[in-house]
N, C-alpha and C. Protein backbone atom coordinates (compact mmCIF):
# COMPACT_ATOMS: atom_id res chain seq x y z
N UNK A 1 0.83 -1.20 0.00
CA UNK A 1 0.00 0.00 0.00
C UNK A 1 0.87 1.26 0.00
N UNK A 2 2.14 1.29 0.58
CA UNK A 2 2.99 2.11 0.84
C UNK A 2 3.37 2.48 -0.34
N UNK A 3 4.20 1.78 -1.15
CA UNK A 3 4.78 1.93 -2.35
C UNK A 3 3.76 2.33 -3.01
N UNK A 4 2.35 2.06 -3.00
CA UNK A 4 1.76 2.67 -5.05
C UNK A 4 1.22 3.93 -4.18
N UNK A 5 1.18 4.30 -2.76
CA UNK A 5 0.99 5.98 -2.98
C UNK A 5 2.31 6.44 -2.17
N UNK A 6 2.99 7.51 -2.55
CA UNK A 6 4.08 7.71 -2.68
C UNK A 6 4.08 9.30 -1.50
N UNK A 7 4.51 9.36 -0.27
CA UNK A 7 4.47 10.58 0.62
C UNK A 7 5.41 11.86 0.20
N UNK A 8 5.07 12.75 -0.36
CA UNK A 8 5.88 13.81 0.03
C UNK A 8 5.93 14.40 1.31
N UNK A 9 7.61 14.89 1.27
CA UNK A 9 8.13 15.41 2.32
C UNK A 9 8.39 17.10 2.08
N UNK A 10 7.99 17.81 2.55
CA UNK A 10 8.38 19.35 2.61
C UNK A 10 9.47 19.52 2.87
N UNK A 11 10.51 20.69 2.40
CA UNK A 11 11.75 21.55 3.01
C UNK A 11 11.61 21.61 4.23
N UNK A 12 10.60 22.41 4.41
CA UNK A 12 10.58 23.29 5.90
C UNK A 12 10.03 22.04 6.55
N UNK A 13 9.34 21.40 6.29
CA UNK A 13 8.92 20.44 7.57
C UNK A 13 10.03 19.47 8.06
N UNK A 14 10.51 19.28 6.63
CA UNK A 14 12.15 17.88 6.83
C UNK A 14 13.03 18.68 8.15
N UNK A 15 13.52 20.08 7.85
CA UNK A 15 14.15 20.82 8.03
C UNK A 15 14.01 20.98 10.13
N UNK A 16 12.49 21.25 9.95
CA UNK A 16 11.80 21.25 11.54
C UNK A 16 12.07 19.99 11.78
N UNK A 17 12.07 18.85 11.38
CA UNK A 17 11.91 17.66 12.24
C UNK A 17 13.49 17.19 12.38
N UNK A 18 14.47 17.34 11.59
CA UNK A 18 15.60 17.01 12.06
C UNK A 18 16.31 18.28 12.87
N UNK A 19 15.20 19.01 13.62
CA UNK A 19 15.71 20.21 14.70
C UNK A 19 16.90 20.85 14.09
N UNK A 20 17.17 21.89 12.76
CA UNK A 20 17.95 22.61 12.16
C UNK A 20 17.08 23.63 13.40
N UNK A 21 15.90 23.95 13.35
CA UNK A 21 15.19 25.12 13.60
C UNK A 21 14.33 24.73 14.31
N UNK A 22 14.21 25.65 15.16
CA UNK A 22 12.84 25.48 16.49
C UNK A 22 11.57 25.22 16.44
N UNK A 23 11.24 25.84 14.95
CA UNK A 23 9.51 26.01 14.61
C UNK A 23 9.91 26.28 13.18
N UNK A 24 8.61 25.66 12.59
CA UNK A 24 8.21 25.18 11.27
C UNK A 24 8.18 26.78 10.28
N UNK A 25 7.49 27.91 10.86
CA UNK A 25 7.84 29.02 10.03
C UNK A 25 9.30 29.33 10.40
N UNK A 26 10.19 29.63 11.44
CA UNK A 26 11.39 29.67 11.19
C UNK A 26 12.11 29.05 10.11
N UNK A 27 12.20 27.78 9.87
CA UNK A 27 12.87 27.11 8.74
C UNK A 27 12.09 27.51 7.43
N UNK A 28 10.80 28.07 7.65
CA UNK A 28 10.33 28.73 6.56
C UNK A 28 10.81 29.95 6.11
N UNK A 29 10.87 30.48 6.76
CA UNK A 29 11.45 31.82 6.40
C UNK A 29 13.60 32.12 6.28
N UNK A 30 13.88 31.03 6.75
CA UNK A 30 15.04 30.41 6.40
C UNK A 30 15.15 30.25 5.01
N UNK A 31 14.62 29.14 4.46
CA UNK A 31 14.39 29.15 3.13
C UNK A 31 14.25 30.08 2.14
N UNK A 32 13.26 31.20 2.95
CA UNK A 32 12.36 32.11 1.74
C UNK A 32 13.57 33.48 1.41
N UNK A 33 14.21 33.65 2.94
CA UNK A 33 15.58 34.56 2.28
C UNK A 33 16.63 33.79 1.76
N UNK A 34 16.83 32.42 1.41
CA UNK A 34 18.17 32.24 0.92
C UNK A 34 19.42 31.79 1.35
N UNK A 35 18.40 30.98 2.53
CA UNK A 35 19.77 30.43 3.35
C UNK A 35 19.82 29.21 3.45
N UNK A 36 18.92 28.64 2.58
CA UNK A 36 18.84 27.27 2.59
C UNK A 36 18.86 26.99 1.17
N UNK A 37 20.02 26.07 1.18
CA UNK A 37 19.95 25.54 -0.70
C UNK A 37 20.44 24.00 -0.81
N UNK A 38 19.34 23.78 -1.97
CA UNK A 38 19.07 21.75 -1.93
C UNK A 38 20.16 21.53 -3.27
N UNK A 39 20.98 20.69 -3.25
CA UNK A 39 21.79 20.62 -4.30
C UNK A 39 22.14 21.97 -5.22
N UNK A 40 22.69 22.83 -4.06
CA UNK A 40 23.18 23.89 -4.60
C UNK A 40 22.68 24.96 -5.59
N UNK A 41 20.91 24.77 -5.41
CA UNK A 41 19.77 25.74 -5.74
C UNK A 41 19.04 26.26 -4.95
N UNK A 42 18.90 27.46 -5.34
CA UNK A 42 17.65 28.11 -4.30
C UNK A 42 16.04 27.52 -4.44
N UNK A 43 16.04 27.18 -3.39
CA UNK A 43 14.39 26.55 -3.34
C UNK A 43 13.25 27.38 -2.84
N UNK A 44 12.27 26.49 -2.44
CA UNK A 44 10.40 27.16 -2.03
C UNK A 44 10.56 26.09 -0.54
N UNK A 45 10.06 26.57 0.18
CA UNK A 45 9.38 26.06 1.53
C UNK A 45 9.12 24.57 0.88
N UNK A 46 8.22 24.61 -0.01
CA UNK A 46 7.09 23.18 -0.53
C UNK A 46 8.24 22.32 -1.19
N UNK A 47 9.63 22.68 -1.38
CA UNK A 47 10.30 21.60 -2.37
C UNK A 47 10.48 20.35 -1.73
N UNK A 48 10.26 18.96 -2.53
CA UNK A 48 10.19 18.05 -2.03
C UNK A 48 11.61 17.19 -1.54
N UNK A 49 11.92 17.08 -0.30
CA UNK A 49 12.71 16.43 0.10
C UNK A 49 13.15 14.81 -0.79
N UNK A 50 14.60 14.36 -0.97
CA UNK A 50 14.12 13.22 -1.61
C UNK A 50 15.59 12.74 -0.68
N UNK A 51 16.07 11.28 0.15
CA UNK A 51 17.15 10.90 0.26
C UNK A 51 18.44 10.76 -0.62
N UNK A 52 19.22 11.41 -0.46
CA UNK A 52 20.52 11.55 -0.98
C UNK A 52 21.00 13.01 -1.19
N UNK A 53 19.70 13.75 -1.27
CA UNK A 53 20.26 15.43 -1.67
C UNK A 53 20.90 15.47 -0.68
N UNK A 54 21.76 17.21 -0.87
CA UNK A 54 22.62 17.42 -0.67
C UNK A 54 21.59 18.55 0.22
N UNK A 55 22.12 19.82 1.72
CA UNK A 55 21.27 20.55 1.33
C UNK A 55 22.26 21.26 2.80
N UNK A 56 21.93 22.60 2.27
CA UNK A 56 23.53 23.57 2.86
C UNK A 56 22.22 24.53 3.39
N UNK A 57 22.47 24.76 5.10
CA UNK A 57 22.38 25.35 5.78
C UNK A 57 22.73 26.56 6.19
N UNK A 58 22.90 27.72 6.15
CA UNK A 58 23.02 28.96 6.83
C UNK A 58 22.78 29.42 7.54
N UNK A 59 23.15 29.66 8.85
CA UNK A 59 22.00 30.98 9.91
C UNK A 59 23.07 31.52 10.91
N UNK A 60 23.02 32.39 11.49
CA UNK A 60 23.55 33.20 11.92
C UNK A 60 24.43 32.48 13.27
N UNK A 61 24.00 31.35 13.40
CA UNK A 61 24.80 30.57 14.74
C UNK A 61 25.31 29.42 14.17
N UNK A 62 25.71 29.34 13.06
CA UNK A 62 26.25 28.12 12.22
C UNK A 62 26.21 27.70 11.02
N UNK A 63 27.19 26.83 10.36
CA UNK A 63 26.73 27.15 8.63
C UNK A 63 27.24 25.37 8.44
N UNK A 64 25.93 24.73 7.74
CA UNK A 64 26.83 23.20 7.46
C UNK A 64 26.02 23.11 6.10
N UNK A 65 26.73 21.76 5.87
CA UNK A 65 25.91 20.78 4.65
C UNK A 65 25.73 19.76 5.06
N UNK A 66 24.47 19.06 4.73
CA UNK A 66 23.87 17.65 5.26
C UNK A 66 23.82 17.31 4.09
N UNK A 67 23.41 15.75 4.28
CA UNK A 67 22.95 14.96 3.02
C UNK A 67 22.11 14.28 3.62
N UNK A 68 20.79 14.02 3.11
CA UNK A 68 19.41 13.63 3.73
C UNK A 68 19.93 12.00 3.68
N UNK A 69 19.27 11.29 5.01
CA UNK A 69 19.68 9.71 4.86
C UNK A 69 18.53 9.08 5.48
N UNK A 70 17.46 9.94 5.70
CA UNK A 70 16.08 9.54 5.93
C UNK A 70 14.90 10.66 6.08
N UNK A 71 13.32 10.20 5.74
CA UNK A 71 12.99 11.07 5.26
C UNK A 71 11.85 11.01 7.04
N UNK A 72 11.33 12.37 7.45
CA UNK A 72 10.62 12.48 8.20
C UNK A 72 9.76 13.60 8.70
N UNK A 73 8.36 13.96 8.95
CA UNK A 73 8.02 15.35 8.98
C UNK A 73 7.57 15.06 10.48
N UNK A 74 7.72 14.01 11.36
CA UNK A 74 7.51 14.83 12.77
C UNK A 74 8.65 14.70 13.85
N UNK A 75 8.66 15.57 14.42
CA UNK A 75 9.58 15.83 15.32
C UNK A 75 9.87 15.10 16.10
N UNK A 76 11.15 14.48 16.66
CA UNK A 76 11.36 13.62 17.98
C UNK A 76 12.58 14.25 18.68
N UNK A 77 12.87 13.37 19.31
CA UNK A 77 14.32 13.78 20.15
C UNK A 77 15.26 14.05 18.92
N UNK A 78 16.71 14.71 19.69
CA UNK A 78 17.70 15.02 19.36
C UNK A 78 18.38 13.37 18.63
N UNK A 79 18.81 12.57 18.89
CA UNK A 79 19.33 10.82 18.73
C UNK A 79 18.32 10.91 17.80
N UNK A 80 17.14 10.89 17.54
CA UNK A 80 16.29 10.07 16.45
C UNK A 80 16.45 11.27 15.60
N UNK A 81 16.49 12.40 15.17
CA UNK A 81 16.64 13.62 14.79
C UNK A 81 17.98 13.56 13.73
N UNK A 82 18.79 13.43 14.81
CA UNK A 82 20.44 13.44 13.89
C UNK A 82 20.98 11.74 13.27
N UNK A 83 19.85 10.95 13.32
CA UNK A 83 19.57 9.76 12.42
C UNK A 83 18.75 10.11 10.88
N UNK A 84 18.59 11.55 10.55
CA UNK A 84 17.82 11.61 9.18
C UNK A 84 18.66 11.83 8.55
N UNK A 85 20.30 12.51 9.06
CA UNK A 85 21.01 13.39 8.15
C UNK A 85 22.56 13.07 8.34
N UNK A 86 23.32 13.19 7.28
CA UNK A 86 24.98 12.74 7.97
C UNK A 86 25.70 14.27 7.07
N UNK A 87 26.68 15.01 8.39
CA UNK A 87 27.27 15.95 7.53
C UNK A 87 27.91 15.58 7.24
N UNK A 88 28.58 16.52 5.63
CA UNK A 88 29.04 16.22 4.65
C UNK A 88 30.99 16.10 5.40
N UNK A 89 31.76 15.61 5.24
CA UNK A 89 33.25 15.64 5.26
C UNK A 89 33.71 17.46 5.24
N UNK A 90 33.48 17.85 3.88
CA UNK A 90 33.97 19.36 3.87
C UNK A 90 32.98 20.35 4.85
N UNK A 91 31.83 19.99 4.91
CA UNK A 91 31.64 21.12 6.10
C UNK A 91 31.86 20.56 7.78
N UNK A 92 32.11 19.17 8.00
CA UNK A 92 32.92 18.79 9.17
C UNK A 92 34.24 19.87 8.85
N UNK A 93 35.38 19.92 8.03
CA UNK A 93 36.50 20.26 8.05
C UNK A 93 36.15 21.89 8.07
N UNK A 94 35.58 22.31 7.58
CA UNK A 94 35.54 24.07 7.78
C UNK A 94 34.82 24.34 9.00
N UNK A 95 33.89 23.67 9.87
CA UNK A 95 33.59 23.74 11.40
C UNK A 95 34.38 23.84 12.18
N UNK A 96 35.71 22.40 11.93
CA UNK A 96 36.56 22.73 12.48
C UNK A 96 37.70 23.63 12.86
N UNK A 97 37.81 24.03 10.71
CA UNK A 97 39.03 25.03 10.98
C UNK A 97 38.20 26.32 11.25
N UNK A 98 36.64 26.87 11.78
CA UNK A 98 36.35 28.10 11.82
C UNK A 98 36.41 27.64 13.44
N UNK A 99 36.88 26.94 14.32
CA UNK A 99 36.73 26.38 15.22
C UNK A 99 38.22 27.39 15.98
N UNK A 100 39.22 26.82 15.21
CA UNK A 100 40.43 27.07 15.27
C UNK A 100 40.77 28.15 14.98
N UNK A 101 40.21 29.27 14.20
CA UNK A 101 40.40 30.36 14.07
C UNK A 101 39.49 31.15 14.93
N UNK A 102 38.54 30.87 15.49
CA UNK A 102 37.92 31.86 15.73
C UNK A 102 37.27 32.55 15.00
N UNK A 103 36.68 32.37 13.36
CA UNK A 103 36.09 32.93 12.75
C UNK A 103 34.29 33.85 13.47
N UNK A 104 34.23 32.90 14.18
CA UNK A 104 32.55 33.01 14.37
C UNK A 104 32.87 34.12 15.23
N UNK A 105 33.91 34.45 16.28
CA UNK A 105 33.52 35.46 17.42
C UNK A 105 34.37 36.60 17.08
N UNK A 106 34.21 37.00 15.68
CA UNK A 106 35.14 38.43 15.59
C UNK A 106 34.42 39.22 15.74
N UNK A 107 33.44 39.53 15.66
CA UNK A 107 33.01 40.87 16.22
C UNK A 107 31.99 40.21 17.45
N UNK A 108 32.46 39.76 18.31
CA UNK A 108 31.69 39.74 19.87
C UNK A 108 31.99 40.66 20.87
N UNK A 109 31.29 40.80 21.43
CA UNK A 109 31.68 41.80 22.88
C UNK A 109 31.50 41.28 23.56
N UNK A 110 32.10 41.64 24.80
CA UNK A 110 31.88 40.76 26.25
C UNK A 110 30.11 41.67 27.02
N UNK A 111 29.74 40.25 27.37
CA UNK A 111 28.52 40.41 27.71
C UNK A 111 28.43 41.74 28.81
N UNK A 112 27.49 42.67 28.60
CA UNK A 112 26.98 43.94 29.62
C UNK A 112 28.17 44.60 29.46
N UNK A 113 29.43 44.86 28.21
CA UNK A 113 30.43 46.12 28.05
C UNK A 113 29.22 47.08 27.55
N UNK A 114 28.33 46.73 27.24
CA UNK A 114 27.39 48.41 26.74
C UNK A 114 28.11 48.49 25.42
N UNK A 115 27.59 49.87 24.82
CA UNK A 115 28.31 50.40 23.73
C UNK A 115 29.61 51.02 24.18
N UNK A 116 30.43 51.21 22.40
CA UNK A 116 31.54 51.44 22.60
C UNK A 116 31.72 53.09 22.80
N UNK A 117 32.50 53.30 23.79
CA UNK A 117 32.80 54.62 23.89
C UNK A 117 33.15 55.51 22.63
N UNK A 118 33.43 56.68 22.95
CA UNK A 118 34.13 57.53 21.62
C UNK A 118 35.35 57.23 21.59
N UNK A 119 36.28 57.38 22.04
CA UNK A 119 37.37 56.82 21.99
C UNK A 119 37.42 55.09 21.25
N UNK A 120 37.17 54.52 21.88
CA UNK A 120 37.12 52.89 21.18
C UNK A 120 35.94 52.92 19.66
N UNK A 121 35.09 54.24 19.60
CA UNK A 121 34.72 54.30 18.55
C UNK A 121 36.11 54.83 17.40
N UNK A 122 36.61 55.45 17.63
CA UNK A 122 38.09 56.28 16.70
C UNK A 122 38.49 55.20 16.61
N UNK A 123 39.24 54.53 17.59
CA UNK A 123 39.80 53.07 17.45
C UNK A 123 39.28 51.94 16.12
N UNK A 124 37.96 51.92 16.33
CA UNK A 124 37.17 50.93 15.62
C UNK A 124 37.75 51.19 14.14
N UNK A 125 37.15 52.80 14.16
CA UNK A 125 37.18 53.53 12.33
C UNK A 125 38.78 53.76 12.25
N UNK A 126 39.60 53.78 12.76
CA UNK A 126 40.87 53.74 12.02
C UNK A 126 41.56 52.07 11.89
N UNK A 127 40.76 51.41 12.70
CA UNK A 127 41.01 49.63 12.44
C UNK A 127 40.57 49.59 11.01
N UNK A 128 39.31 49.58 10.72
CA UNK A 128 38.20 49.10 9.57
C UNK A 128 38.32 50.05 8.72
N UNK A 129 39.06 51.63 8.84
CA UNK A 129 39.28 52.19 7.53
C UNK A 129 38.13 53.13 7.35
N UNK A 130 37.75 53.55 8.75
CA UNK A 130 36.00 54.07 8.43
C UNK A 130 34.87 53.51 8.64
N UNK A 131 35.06 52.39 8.43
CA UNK A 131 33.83 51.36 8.15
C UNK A 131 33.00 51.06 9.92
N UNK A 132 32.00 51.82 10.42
CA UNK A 132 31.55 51.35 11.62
C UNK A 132 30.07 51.26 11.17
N UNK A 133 29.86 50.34 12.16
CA UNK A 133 28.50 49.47 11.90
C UNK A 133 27.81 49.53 13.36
C-alpha cells in the first residue's frame, strides 16, 4: 500500500523535524531569504525532500551541509533527529578550521560592556578604515 501511494516530504517540515530550527515558520522563512539551498539551488518552503540530496544550511549561529539519509516530517528527540542526516566531510573540516580560528567570534563583545565609547569608537574607524557598523 505504501509503495503505489508515494508521501511527500516538505523543506521546511524535513528541516523542523531534524531540529535545524525550532519552529516550522522559522525554517520557513530560512528558506524564503536564501539560506537554505538543496543541491546547490535556491528553493520554495514546498520543495520536495528526496534521500541523498545534498542541502547547505546557513544561519547566523552556524553554517553546514547535510545529506538527507532519511525522510521524516515529525519531530522527535535530538538521537532520532540526527539519524535523518549525515554531515558532509567538507563542512565537518571548515567547522573545524572556523573552530580554530575563531572565525565566528570576531566581532563579539563581552557580555553587559554596553556600547563602545568615543574613543574605542576612533579606534574601531581607524582599524576598519572608516567602516563602523
Amino acid at each position: 500500500m505504501m509503495s503505489e501511494i508515494e508521501i511527500k516530504f516538505r523543506l521546511d517540515k524535513w528541516l523542523w523535524a531534524a531540529r535545524f530550527f525550532k519552529t516550522r515558520s522559522l525554517s520557513t522563512a530560512a528558506i524564503e531569504s536564501g539560506k537554505v539551498h538543496v543541491d546547490s539551488d535556491r528553493v520554495k518552503a514546498a520543495k520536495e525532500v528526496r534521500i541523498g540530496q545534498v542541502i547547505h544550511i546557513r544561519n547566523k549561529d552556524f553554517e553546514i551541509e547535510v545529506t538527507v539519509q532519511a525522510l521524516s516530517f515529525i519531530r522527535q528527540g535530538a538521537p532520532e533527529a540526527a539519524l535523518l542526516y549525515t554531515e558532509t566531510l567538507a563542512s565537518i573540516a571548515k567547522r573545524d578550521n572556523a573552530k580554530v580560528t575563531g572565525e565566528a567570534g570576531h566581532a563579539q563583545r563581552e557580555r553587559g560592556a554596553g556600547r563602545p565609547t568615543k574613543r574605542q569608537l576612533r579606534d574601531i574607524k581607524k582599524f576598519t578604515g572608516g567602516a563602523v557598523g
